[in-house]
Structures are given as C-alpha cells and as structure tokens.
C-alpha atoms as a PDB file:
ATOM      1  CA  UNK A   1      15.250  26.250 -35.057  1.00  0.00           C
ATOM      2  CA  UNK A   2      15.778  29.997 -34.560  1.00  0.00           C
ATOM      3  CA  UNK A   3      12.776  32.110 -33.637  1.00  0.00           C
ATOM      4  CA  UNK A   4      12.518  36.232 -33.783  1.00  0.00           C
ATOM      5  CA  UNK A   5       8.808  37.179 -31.684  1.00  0.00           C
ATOM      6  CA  UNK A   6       8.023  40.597 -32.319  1.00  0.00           C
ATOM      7  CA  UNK A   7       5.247  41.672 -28.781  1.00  0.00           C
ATOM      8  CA  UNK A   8       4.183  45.312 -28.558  1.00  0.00           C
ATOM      9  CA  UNK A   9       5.568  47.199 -25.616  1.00  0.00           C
ATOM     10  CA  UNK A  10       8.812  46.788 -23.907  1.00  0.00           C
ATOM     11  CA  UNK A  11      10.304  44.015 -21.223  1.00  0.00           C
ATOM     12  CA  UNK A  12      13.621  44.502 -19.786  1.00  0.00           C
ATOM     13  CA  UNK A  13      16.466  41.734 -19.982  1.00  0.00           C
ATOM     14  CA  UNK A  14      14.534  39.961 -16.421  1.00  0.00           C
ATOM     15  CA  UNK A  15      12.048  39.061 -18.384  1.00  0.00           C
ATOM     16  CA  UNK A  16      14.997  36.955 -19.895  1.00  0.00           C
ATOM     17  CA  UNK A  17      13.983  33.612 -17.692  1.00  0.00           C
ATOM     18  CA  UNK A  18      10.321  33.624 -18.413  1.00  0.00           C
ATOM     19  CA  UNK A  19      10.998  33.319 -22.433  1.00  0.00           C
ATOM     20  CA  UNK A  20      13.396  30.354 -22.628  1.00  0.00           C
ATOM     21  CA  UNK A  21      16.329  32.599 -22.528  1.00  0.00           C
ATOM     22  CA  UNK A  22      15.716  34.223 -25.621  1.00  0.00           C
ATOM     23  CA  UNK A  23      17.543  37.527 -26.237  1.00  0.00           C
ATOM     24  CA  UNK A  24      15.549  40.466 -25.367  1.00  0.00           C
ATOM     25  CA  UNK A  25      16.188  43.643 -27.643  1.00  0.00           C
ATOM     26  CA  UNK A  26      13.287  46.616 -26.820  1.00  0.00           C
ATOM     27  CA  UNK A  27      12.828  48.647 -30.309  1.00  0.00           C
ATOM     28  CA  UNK A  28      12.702  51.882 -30.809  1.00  0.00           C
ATOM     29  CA  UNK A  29       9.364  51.780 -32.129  1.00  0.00           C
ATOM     30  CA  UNK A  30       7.631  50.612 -28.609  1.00  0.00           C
ATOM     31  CA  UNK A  31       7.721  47.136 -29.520  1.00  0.00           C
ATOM     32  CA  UNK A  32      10.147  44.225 -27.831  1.00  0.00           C
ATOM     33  CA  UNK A  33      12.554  41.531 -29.948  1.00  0.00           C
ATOM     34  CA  UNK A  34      12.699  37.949 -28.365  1.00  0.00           C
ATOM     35  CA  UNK A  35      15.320  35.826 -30.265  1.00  0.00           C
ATOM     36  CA  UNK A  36      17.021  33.374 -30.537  1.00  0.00           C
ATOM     37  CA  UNK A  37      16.950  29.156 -30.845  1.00  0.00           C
ATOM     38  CA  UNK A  38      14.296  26.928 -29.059  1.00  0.00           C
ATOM     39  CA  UNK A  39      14.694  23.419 -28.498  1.00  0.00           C
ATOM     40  CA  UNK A  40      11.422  22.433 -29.912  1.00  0.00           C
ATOM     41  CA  UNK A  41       7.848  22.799 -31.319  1.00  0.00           C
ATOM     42  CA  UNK A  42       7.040  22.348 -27.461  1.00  0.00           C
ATOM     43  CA  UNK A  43       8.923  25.089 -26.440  1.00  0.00           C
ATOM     44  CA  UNK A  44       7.919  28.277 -29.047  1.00  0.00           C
ATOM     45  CA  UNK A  45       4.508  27.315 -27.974  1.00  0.00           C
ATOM     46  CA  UNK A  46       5.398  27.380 -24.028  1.00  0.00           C
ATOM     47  CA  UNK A  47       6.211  31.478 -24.872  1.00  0.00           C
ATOM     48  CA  UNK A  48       3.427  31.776 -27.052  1.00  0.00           C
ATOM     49  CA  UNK A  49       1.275  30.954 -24.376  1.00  0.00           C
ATOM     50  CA  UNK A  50       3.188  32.991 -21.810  1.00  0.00           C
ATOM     51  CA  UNK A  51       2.990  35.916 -24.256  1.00  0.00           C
ATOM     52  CA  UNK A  52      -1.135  35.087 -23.890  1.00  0.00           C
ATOM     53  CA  UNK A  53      -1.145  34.948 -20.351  1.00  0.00           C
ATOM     54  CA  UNK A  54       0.966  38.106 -19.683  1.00  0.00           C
ATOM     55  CA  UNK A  55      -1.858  39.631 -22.155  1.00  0.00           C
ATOM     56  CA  UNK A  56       1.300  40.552 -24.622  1.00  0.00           C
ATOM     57  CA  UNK A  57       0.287  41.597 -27.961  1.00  0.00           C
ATOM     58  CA  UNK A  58       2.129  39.395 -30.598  1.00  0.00           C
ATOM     59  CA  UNK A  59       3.630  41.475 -33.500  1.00  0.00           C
ATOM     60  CA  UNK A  60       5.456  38.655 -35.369  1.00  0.00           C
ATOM     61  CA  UNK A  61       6.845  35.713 -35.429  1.00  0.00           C
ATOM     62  CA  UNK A  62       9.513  34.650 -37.921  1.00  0.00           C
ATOM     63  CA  UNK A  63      11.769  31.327 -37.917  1.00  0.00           C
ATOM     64  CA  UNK A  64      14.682  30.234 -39.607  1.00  0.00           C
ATOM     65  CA  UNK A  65      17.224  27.092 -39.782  1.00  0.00           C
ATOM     66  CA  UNK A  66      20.174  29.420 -40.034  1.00  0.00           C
ATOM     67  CA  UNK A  67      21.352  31.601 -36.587  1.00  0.00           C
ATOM     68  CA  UNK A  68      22.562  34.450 -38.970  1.00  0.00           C
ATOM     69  CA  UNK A  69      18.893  35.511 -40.426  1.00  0.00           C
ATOM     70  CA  UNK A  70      17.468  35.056 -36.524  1.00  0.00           C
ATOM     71  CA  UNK A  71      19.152  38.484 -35.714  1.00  0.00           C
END
C-alpha cells in the first residue's frame, strides 16, 4: 500500500530513516510530504506514532493501491 502523510512544519531528507524511508518533500506552504509504500498496517502506525512522539502535527493521510496516485 502507498501512503502520502501530510505533518505541519518542515524535516529535511535525515529525517528519511526515522519514517520507514518514505520520501520526504517540504511544501511550500510550511507543511512536510512523507510518501511512499509501507510494508504493512504495522508499519503506517510505527510513523504515526513517531509523528506523536516527535509532537508532529498530522495534516493528512491518504493511501492508495496504485504508486502513480501516491505522488
């Protein structure tokens, strides 16, 4: 499954290891895009909780079966 997590604020790429190796894009608008596939239901909720614990604000969070519509 493909995940995009929309956080407020910015993280730079070395933030990379911490989120599964998801993609890190920072937005123009002041918010951060982590992307891309996670093995399992297990995983998205091991960055949902690091997003907690770093006291992240979560934006969004969209999936999708198909790699294309993750980006």
């Amino acid at each position: 499954m493909h995940y995009r997590i929309r956080i407020n604020g910015h993280l730079g790429p070395s933030w990379r290891e911490w989120f599964e190796l998801l993609e890190i894009v920072e937005e123009v608008a002041g918010t951060t895009l982590l992307y891309g596939q996670l093995a399992d239901q297990a995983a998205l909720y091991s960055v949902l909780l690091k997003i907690r614990n770093l006291g992240l604000t979560l934006r969004s969070l969209e999936t999708s079966e198909d790699e294309e519509e993750s980006k």
